[in-house]
PDB file of N, CA and C in Angstrom:
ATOM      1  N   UNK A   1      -1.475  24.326  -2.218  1.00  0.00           N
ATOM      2  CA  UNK A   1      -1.353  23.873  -3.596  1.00  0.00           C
ATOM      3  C   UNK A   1      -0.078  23.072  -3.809  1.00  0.00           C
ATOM      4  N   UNK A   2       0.853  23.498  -3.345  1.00  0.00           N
ATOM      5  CA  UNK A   2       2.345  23.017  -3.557  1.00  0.00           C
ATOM      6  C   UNK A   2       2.514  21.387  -2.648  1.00  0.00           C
ATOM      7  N   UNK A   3       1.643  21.239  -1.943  1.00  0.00           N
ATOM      8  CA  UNK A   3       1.461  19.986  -1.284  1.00  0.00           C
ATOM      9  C   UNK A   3       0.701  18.751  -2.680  1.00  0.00           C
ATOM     10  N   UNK A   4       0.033  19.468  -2.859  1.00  0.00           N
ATOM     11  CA  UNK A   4      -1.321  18.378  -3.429  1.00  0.00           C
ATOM     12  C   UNK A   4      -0.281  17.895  -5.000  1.00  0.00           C
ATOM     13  N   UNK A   5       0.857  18.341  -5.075  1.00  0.00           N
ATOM     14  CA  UNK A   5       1.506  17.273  -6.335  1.00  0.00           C
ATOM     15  C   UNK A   5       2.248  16.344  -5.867  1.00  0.00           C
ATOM     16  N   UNK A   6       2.968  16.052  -4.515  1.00  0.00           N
ATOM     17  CA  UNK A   6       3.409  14.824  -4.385  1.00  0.00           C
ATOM     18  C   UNK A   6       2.185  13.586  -3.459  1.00  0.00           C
ATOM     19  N   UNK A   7       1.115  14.249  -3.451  1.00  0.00           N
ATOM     20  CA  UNK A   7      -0.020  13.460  -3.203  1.00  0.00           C
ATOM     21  C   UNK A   7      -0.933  13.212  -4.339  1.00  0.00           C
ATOM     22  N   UNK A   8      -0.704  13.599  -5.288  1.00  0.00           N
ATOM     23  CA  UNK A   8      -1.461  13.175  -6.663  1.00  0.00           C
ATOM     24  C   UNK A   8      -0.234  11.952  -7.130  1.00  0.00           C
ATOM     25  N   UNK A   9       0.821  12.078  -7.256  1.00  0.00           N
ATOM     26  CA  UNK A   9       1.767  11.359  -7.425  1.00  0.00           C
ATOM     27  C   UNK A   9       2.056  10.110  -6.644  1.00  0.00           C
ATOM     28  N   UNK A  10       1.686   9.993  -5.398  1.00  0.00           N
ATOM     29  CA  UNK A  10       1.483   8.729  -4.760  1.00  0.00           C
ATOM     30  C   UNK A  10      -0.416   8.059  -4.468  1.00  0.00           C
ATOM     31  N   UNK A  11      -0.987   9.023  -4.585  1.00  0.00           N
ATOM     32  CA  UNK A  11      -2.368   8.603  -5.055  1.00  0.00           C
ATOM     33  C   UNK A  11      -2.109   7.321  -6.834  1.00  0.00           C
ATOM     34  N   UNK A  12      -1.219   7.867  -7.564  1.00  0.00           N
ATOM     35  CA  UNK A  12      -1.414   6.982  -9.075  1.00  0.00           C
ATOM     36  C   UNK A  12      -0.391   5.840  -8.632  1.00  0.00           C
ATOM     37  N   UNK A  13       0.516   6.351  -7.671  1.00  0.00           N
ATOM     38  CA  UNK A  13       1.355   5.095  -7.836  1.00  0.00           C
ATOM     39  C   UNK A  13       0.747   3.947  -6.856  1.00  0.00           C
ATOM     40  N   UNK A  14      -0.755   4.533  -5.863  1.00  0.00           N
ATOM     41  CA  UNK A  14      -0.900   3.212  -5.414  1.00  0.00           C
ATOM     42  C   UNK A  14      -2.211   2.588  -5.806  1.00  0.00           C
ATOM     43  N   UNK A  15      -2.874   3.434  -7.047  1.00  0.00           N
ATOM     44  CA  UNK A  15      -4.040   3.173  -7.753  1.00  0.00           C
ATOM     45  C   UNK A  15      -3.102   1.888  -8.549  1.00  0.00           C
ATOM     46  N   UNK A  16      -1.754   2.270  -8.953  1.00  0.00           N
ATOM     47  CA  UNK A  16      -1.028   0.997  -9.573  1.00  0.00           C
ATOM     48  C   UNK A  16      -1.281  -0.040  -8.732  1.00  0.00           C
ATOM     49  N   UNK A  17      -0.116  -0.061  -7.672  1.00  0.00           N
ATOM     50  CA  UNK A  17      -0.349  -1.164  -6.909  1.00  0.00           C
ATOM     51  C   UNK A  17      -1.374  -1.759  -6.615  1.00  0.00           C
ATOM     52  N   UNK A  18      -2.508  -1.572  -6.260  1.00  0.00           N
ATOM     53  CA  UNK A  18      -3.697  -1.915  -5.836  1.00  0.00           C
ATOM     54  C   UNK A  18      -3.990  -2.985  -7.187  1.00  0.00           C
ATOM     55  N   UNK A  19      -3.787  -2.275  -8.793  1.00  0.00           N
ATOM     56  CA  UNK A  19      -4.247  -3.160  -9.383  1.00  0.00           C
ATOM     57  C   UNK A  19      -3.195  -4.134  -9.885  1.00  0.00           C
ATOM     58  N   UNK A  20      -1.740  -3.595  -9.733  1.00  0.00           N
ATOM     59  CA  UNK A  20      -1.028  -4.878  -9.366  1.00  0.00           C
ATOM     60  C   UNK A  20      -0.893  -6.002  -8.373  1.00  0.00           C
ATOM     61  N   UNK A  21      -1.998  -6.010  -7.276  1.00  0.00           N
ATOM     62  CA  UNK A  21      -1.886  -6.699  -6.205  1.00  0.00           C
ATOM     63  C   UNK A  21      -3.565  -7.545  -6.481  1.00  0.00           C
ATOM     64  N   UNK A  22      -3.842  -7.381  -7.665  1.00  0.00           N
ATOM     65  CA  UNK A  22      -5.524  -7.973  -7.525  1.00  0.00           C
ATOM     66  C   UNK A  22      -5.297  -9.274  -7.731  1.00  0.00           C
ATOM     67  N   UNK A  23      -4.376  -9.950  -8.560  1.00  0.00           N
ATOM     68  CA  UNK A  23      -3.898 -11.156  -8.804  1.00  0.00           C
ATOM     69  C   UNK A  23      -4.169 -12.177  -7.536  1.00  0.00           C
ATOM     70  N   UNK A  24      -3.296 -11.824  -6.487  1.00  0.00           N
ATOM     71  CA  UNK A  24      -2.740 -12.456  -5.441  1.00  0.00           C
ATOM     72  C   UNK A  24      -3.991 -12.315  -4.242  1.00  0.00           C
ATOM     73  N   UNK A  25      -4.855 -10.739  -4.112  1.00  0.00           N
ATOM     74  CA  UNK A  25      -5.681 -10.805  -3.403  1.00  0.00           C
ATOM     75  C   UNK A  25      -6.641 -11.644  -3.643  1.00  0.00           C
ATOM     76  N   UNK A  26      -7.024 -11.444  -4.859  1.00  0.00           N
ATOM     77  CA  UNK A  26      -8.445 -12.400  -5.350  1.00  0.00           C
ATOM     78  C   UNK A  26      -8.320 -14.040  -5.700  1.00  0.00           C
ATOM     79  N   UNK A  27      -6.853 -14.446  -5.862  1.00  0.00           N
ATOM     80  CA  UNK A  27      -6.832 -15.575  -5.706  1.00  0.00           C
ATOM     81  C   UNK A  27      -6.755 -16.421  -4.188  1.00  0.00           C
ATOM     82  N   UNK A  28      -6.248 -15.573  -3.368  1.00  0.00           N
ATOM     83  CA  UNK A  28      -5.896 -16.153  -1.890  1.00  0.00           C
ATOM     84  C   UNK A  28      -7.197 -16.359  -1.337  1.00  0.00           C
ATOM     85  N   UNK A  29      -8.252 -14.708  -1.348  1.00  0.00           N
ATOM     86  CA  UNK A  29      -9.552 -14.369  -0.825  1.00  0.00           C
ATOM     87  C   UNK A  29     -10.956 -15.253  -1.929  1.00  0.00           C
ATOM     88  N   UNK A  30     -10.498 -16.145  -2.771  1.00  0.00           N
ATOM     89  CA  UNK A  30     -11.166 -16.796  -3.535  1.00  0.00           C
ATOM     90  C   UNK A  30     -12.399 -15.418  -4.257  1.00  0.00           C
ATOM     91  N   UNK A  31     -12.333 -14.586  -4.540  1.00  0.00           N
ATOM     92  CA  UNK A  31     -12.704 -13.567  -4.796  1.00  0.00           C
ATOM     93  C   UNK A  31     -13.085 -13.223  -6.630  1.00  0.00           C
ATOM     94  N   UNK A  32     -14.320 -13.355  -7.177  1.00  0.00           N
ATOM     95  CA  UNK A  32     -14.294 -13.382  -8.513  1.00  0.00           C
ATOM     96  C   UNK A  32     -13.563 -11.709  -9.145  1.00  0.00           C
ATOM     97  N   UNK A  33     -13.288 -12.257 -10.297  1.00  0.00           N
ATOM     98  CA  UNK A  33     -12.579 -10.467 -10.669  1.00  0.00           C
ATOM     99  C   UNK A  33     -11.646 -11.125 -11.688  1.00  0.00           C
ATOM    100  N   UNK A  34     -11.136  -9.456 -12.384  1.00  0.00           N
ATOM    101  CA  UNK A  34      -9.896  -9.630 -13.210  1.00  0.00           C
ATOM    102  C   UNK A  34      -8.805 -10.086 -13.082  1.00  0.00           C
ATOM    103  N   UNK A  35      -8.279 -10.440 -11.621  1.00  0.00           N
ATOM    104  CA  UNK A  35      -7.177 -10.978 -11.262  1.00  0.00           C
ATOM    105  C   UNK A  35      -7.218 -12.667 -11.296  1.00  0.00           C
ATOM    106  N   UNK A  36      -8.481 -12.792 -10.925  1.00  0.00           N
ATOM    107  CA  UNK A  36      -8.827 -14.250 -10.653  1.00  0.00           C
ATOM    108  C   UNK A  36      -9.242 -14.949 -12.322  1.00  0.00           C
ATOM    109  N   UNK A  37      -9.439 -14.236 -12.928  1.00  0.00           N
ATOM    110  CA  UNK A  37      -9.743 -14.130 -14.632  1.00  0.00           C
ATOM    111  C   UNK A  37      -8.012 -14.958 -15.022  1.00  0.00           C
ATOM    112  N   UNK A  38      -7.509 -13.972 -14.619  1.00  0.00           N
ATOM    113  CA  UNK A  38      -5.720 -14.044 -15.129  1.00  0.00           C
ATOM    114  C   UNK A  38      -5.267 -15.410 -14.874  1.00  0.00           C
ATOM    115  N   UNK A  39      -5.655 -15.743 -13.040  1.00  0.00           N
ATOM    116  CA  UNK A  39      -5.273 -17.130 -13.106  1.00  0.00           C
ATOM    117  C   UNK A  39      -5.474 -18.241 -13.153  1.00  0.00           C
ATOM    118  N   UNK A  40      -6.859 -18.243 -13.829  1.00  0.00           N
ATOM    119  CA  UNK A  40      -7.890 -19.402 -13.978  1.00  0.00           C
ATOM    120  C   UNK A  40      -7.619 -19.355 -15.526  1.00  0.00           C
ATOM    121  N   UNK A  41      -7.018 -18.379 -16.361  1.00  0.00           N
ATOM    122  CA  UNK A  41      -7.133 -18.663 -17.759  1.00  0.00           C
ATOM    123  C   UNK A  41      -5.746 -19.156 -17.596  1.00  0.00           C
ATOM    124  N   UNK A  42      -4.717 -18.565 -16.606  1.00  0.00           N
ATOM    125  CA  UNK A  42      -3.329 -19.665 -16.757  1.00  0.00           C
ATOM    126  C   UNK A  42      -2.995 -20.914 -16.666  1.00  0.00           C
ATOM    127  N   UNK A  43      -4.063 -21.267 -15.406  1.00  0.00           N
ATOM    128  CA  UNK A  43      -4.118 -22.764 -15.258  1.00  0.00           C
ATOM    129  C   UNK A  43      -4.664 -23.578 -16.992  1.00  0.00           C
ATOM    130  N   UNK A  44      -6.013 -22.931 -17.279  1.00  0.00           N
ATOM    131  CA  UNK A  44      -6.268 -23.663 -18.554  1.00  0.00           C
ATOM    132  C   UNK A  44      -5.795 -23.072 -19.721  1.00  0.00           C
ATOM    133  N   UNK A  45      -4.449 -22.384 -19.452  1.00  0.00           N
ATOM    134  CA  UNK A  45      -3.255 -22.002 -21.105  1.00  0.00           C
ATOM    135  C   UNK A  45      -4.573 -21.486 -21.616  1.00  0.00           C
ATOM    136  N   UNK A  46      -5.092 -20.769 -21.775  1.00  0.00           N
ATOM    137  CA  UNK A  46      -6.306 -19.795 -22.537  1.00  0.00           C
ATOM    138  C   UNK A  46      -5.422 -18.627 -22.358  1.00  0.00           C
ATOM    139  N   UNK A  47      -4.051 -18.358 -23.466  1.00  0.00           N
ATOM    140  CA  UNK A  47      -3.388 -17.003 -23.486  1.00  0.00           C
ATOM    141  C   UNK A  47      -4.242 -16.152 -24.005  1.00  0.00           C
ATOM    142  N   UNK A  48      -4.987 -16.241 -24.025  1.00  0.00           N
ATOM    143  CA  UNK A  48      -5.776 -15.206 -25.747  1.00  0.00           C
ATOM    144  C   UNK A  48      -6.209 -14.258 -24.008  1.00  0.00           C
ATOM    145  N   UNK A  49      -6.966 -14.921 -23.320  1.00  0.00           N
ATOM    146  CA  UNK A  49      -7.668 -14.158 -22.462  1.00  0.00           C
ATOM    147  C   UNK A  49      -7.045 -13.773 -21.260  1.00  0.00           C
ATOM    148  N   UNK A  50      -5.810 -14.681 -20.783  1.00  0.00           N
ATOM    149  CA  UNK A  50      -4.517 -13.810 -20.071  1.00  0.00           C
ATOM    150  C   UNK A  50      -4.204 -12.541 -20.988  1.00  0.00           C
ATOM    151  N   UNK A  51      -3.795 -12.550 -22.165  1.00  0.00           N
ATOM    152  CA  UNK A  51      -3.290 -11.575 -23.285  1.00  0.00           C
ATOM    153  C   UNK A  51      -4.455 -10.769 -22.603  1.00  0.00           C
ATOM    154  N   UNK A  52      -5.397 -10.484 -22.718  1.00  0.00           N
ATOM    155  CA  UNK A  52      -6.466  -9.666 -23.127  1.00  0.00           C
ATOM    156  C   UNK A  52      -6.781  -8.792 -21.620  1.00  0.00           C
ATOM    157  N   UNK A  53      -6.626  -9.596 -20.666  1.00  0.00           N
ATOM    158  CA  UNK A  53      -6.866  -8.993 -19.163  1.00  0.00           C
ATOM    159  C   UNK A  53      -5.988  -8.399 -18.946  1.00  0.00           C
ATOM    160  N   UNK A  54      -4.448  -8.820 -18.849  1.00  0.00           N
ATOM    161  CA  UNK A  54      -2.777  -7.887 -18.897  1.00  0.00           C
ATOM    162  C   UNK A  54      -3.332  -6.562 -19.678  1.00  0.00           C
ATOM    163  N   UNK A  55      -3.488  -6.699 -20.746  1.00  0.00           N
ATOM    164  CA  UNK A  55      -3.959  -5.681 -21.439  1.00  0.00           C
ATOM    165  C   UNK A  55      -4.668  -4.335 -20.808  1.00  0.00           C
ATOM    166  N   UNK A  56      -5.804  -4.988 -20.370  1.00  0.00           N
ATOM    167  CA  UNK A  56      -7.040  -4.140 -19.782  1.00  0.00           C
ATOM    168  C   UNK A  56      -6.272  -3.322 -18.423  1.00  0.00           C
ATOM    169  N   UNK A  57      -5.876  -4.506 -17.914  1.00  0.00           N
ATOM    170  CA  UNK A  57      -4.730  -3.849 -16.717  1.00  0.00           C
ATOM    171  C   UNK A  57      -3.876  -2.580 -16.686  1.00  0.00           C
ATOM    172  N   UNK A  58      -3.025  -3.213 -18.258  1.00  0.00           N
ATOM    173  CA  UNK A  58      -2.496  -2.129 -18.334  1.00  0.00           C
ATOM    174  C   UNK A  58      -2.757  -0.830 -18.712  1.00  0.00           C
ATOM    175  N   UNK A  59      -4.426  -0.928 -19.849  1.00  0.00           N
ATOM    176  CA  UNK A  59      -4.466   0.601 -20.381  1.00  0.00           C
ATOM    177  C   UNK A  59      -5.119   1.404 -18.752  1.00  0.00           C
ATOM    178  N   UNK A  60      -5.090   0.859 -17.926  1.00  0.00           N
ATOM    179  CA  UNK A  60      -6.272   1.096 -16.875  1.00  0.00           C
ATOM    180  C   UNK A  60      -4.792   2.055 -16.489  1.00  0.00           C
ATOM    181  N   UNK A  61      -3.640   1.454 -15.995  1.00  0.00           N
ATOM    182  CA  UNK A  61      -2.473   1.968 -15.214  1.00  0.00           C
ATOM    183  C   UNK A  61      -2.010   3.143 -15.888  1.00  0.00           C
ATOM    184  N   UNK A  62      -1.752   2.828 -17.710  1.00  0.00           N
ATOM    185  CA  UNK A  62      -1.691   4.008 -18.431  1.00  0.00           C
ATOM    186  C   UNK A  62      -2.431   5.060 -17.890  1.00  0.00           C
ATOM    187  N   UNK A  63      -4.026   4.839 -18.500  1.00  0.00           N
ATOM    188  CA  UNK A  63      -4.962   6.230 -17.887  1.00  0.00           C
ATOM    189  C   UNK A  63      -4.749   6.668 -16.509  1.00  0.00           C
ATOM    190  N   UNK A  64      -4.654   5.800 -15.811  1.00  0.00           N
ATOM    191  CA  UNK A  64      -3.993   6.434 -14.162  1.00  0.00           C
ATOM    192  C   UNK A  64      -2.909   7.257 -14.288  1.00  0.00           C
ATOM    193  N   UNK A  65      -1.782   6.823 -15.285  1.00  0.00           N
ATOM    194  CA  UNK A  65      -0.799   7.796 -15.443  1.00  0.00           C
ATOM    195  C   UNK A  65      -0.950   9.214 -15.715  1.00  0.00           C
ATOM    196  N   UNK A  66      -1.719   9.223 -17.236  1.00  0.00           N
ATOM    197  CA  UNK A  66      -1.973  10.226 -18.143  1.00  0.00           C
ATOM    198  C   UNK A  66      -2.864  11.705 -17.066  1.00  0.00           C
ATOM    199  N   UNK A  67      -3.464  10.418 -16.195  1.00  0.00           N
ATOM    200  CA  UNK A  67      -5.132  11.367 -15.601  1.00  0.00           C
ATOM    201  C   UNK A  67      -3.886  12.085 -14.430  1.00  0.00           C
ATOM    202  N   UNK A  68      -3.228  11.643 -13.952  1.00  0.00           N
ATOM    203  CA  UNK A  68      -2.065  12.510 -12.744  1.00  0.00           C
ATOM    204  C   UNK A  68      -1.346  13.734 -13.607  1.00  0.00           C
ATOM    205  N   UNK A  69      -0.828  12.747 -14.762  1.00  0.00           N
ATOM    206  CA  UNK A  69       0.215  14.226 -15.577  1.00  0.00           C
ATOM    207  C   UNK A  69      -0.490  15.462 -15.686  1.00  0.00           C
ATOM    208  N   UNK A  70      -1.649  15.068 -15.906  1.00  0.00           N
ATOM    209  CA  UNK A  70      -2.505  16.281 -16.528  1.00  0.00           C
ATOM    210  C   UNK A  70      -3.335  16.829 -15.222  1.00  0.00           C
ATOM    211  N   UNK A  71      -3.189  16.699 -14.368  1.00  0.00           N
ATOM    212  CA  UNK A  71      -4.030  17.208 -12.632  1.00  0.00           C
ATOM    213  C   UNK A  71      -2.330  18.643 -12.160  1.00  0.00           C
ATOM    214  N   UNK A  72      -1.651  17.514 -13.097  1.00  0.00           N
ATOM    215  CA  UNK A  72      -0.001  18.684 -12.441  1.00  0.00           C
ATOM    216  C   UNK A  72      -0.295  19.868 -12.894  1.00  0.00           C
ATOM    217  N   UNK A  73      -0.608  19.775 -14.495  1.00  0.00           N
ATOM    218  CA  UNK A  73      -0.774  21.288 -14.975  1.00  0.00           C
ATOM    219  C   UNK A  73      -1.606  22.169 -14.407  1.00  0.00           C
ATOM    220  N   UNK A  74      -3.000  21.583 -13.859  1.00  0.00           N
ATOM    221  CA  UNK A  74      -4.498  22.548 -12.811  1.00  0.00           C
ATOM    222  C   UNK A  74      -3.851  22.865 -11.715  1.00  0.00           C
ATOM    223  N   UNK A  75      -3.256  21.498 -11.435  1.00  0.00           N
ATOM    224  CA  UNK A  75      -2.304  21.886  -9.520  1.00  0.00           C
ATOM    225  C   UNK A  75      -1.273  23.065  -9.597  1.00  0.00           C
ATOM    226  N   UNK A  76      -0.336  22.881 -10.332  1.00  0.00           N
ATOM    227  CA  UNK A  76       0.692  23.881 -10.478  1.00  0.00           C
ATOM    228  C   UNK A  76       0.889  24.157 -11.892  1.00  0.00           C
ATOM    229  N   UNK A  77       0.422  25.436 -12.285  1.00  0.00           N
ATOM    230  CA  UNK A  77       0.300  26.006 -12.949  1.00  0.00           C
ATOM    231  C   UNK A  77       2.073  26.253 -13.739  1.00  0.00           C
ATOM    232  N   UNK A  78       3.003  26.201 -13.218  1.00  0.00           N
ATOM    233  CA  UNK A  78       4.071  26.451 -13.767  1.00  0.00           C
ATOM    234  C   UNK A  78       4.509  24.755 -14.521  1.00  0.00           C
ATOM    235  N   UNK A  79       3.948  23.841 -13.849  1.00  0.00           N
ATOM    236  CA  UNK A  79       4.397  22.316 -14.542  1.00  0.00           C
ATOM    237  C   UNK A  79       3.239  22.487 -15.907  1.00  0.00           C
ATOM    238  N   UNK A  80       3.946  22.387 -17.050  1.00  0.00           N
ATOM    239  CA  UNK A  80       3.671  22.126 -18.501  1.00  0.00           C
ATOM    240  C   UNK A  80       3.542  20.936 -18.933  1.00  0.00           C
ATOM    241  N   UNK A  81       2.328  20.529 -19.180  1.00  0.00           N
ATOM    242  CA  UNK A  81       1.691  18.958 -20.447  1.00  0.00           C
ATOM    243  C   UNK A  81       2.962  19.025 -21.525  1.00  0.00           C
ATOM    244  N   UNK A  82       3.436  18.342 -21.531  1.00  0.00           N
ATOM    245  CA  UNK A  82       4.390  17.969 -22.893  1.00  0.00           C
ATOM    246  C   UNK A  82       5.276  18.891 -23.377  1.00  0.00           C
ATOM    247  N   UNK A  83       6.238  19.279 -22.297  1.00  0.00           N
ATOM    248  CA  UNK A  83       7.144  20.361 -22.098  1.00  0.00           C
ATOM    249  C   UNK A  83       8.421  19.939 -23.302  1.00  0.00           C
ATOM    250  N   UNK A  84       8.749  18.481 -22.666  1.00  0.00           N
ATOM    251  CA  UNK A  84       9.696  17.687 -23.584  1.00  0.00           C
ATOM    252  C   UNK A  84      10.920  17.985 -22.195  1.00  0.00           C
ATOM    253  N   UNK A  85      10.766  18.779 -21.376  1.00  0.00           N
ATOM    254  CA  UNK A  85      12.318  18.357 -20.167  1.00  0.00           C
ATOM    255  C   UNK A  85      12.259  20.078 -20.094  1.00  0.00           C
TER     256      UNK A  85
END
């Protein structure tokens, strides 16, 4: 048990990366997707829909966050949801 929280913890931080790296994969690998969304609306200044994909990105990384904090409390029972420190 005492293992599986610093592997939930690098499980979210590379669910991040992965979707911080879609940009660069899907543009190099000519690859359709949200990353390739980002830089085809940069080339044609269409912020509304850069705005809108960053976005999506980010609530995605949020919920990756939120969904780990809350696996700590099932994993180890002594780590508390919204302790405050």
């Amino acid at each position: 048990e005492n293992a599986l929280v610093p592997f939930v913890t690098a499980s979210g931080l590379q669910i991040a990366g992965l979707l911080g790296g879609l940009v660069v994969t899907e543009t190099v690998f000519q690859l359709p997707g949200l990353g390739r969304l980002v830089v085809d609306s940069i080339e044609q200044r269409d912020f509304t829909t850069v705005q809108g994909a960053v976005l999506v990105i980010t609530m995605i990384v949020v919920l990756v966050n939120v969904l780990v904090d809350t696996l700590y409390a099932f994993i180890d029972p002594r780590i508390s949801v919204g302790s405050g420190g």
